[in-house]
C-alpha atoms as a PDB file:
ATOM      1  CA  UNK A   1      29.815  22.937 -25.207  1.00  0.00           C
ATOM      2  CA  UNK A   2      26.962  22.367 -22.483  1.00  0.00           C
ATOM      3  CA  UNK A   3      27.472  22.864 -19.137  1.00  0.00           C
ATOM      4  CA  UNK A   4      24.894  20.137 -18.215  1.00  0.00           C
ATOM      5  CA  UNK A   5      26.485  16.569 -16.790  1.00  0.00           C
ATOM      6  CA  UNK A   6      25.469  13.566 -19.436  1.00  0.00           C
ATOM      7  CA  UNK A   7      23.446  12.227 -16.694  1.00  0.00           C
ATOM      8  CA  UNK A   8      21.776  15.534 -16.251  1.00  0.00           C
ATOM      9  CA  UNK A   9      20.923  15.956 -19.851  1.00  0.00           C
ATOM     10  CA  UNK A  10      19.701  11.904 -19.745  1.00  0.00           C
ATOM     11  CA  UNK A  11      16.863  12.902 -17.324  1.00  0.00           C
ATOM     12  CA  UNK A  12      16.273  15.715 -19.400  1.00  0.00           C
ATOM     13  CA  UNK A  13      15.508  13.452 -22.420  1.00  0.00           C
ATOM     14  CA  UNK A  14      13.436  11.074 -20.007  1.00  0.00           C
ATOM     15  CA  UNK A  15      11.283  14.206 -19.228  1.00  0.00           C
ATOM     16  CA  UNK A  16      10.659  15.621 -22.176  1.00  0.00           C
ATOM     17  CA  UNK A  17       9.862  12.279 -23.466  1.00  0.00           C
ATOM     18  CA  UNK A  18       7.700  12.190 -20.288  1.00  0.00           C
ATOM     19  CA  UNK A  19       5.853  14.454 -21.552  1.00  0.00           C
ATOM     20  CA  UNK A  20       4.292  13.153 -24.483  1.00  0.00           C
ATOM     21  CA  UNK A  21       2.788  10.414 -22.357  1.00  0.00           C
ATOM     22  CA  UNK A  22       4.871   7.789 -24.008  1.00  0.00           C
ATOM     23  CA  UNK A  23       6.223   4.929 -21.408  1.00  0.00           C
ATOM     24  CA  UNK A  24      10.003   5.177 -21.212  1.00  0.00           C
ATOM     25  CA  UNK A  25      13.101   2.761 -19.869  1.00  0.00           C
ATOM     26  CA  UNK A  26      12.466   4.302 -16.389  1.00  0.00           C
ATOM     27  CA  UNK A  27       8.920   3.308 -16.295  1.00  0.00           C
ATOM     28  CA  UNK A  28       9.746  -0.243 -17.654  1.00  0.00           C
ATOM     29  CA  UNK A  29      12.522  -0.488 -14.967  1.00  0.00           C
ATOM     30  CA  UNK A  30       9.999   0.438 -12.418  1.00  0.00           C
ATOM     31  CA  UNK A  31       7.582  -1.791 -13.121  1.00  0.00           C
ATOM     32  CA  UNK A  32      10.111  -4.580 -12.861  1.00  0.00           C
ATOM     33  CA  UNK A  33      11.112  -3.625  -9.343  1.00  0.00           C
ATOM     34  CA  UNK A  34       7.416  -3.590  -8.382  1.00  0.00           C
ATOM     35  CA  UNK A  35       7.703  -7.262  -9.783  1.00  0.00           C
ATOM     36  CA  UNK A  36      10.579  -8.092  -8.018  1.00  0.00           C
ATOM     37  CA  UNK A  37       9.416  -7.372  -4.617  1.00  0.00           C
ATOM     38  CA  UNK A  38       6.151  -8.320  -4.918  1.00  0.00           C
ATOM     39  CA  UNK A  39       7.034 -11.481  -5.534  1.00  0.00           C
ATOM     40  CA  UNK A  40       9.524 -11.315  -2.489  1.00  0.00           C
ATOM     41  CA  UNK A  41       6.776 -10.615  -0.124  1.00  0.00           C
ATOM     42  CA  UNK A  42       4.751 -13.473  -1.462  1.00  0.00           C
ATOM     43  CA  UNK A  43       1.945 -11.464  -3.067  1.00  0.00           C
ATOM     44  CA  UNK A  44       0.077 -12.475  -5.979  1.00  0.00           C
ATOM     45  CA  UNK A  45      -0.863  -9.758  -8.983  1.00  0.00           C
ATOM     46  CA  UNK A  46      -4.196 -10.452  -8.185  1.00  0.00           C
ATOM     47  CA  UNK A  47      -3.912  -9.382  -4.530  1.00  0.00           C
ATOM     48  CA  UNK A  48      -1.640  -6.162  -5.304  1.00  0.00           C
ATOM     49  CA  UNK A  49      -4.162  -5.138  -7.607  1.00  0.00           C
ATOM     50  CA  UNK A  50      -7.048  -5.375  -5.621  1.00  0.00           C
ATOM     51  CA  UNK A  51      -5.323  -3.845  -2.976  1.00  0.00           C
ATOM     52  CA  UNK A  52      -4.535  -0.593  -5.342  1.00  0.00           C
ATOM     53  CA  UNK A  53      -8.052  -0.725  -6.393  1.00  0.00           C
ATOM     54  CA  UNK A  54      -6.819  -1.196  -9.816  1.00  0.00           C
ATOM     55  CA  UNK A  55      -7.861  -4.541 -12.090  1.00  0.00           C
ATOM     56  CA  UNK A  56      -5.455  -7.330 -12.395  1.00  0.00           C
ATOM     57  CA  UNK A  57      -4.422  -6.259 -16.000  1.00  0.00           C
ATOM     58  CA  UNK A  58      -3.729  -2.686 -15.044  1.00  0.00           C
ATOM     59  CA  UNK A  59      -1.044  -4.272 -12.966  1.00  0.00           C
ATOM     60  CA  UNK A  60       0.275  -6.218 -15.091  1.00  0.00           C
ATOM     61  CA  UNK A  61       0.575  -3.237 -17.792  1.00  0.00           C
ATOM     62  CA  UNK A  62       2.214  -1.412 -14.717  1.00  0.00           C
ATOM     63  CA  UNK A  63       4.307  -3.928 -14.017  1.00  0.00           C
ATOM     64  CA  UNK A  64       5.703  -4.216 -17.949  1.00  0.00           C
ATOM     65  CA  UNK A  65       5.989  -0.289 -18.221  1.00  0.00           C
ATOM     66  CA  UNK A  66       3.468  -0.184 -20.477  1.00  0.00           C
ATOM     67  CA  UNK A  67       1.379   1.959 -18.904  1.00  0.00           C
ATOM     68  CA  UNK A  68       2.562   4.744 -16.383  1.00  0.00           C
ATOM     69  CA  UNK A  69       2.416   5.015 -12.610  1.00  0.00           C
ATOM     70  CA  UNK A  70       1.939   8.175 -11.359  1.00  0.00           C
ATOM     71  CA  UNK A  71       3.695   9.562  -8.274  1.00  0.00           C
ATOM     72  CA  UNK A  72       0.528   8.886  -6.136  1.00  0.00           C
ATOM     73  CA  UNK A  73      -0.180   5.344  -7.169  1.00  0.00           C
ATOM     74  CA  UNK A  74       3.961   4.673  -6.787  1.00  0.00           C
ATOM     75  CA  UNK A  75       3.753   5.774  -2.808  1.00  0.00           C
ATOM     76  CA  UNK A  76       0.857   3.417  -2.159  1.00  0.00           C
ATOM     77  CA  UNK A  77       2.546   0.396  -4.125  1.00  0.00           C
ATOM     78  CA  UNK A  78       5.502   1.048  -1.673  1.00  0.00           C
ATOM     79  CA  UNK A  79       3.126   0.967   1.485  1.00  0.00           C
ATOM     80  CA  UNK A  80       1.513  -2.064   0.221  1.00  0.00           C
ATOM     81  CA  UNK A  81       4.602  -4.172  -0.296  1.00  0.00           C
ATOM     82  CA  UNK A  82       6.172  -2.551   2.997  1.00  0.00           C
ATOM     83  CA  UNK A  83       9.257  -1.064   1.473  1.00  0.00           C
ATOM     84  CA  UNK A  84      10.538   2.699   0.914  1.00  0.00           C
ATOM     85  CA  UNK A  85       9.294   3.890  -2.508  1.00  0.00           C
ATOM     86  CA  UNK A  86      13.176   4.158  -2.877  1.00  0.00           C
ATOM     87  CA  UNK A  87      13.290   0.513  -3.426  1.00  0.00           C
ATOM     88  CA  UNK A  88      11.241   1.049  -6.464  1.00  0.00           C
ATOM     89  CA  UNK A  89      13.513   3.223  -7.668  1.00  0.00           C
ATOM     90  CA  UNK A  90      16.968   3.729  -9.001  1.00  0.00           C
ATOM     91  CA  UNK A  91      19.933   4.510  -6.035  1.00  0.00           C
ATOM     92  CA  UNK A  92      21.712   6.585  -8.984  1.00  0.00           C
ATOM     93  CA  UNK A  93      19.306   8.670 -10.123  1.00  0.00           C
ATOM     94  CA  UNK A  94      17.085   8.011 -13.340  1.00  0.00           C
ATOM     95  CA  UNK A  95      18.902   7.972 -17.159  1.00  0.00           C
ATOM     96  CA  UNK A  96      17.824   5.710 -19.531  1.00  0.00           C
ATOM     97  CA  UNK A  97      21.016   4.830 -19.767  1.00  0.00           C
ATOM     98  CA  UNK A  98      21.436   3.427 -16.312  1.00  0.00           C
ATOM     99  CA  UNK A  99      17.919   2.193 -16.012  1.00  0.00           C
ATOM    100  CA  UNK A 100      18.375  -0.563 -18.648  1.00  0.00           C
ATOM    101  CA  UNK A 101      21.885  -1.372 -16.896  1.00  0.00           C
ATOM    102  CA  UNK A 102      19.942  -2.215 -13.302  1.00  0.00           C
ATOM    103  CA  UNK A 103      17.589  -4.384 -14.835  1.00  0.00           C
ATOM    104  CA  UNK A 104      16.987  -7.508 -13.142  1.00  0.00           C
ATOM    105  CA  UNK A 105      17.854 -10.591 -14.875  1.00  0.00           C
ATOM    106  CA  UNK A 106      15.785 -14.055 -14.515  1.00  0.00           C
ATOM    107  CA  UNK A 107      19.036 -15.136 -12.725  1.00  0.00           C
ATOM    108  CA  UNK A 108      19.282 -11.901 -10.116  1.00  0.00           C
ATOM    109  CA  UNK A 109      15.588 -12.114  -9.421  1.00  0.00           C
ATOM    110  CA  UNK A 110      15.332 -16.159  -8.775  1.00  0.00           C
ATOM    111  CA  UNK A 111      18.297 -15.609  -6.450  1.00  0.00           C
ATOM    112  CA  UNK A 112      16.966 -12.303  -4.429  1.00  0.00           C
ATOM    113  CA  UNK A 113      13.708 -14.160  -4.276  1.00  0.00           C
ATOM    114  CA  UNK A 114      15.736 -17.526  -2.654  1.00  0.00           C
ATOM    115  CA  UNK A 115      17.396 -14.938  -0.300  1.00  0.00           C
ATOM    116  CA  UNK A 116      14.554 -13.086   0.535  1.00  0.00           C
ATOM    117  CA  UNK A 117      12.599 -16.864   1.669  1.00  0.00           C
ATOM    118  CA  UNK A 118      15.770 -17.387   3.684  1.00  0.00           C
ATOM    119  CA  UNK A 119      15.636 -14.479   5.496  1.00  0.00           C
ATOM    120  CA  UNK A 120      12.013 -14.881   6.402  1.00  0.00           C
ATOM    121  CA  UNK A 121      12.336 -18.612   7.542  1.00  0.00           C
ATOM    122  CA  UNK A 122      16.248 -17.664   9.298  1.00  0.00           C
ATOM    123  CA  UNK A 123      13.859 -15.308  11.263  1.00  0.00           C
ATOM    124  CA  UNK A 124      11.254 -17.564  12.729  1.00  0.00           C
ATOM    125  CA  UNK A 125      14.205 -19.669  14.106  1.00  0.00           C
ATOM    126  CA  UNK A 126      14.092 -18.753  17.708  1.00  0.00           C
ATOM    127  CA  UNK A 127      17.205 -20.952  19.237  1.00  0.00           C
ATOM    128  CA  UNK A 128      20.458 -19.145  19.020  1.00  0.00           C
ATOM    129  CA  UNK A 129      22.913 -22.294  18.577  1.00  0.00           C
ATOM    130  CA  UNK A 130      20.572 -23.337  16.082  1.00  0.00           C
ATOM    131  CA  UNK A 131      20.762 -19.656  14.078  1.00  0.00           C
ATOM    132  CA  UNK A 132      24.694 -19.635  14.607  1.00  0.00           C
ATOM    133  CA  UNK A 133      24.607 -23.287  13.026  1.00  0.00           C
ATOM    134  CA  UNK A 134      22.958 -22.223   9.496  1.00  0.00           C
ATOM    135  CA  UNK A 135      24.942 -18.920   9.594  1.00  0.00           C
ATOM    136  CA  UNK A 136      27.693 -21.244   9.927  1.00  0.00           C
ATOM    137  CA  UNK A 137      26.360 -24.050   7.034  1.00  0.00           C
ATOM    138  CA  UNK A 138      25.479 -20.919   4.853  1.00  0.00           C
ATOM    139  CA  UNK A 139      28.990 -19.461   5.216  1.00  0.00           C
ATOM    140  CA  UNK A 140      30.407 -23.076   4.589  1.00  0.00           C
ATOM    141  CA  UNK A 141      28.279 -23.606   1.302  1.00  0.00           C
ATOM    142  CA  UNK A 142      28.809 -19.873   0.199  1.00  0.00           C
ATOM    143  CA  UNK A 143      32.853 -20.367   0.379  1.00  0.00           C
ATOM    144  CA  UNK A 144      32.924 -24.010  -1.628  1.00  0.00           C
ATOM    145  CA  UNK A 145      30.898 -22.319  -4.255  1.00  0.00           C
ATOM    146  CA  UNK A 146      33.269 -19.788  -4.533  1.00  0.00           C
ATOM    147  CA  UNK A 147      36.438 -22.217  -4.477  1.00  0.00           C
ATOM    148  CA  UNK A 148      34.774 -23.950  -7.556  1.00  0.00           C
ATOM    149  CA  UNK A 149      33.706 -21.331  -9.916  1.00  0.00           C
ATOM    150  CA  UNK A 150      38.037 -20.559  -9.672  1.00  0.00           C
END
């Protein structure tokens, strides 16, 4: 019987399969969360990868976990994009197991990407009756939605 946790021994297998070079589940889940939020912030592949110094299909090999990003090249993605390089990762800790369960759907990213471009308009609105109104339309639309998916 092992002592070790099955999420323990998961990150085991991810590092010893790490170390054959070979592109795992975490580094395909990875490069889908640099997706994600670049396309949040409005930024082209083009742009990130000039910004990396890195050519436009190097990012997009990142960005499919076909190739691997190194520790280094992760931190400056996350200072690029403006977001803790804990975005780009897992809040559970890395398994392949729950790597392929957090992957983003086309559904999950359309709507964080709608929610994100609401946020960033909501906060160029300067009046405060005005704000209180679309908190209040929002919260209005949000609660008929739920009444008819019952």
């Amino acid at each position: 019987m092992s002592v070790i946790k099955p999420t323990e021994q998961d990150a085991l297998d991810v590092l010893r399969k790490s170390a054959s070079r070979e592109t795992n589940e975490v580094d395909k889940f990875v490069g889908e969360r640099i997706r994600l939020y670049r396309s949040m912030v409005g930024m082209s592949q083009q742009k990130l990868a000039e910004k990396l110094g890195v050519t436009f299909q190097q990012l997009q090999k990142y960005e499919r976990g076909v190739n691997r990003i190194g520790a280094g090249r992760l931190m400056v993605i996350a200072t690029v994009l403006d977001i803790p390089i804990t975005f780009l990762l897992d809040e559970e800790g890395f398994s392949q197991r729950h790597a392929t369960e957090h992957l983003m759907t086309g559904d999950v990213l359309n709507a964080a990407r709608d929610a994100y471009t609401i946020g960033r308009a909501f906060s160029q609105v300067t009046d405060p009756d005005v704000r209180r109104s679309i908190t209040t339309l929002v919260q209005s639309l949000s609660q008929q939605s739920e009444t008819s998916d019952v």
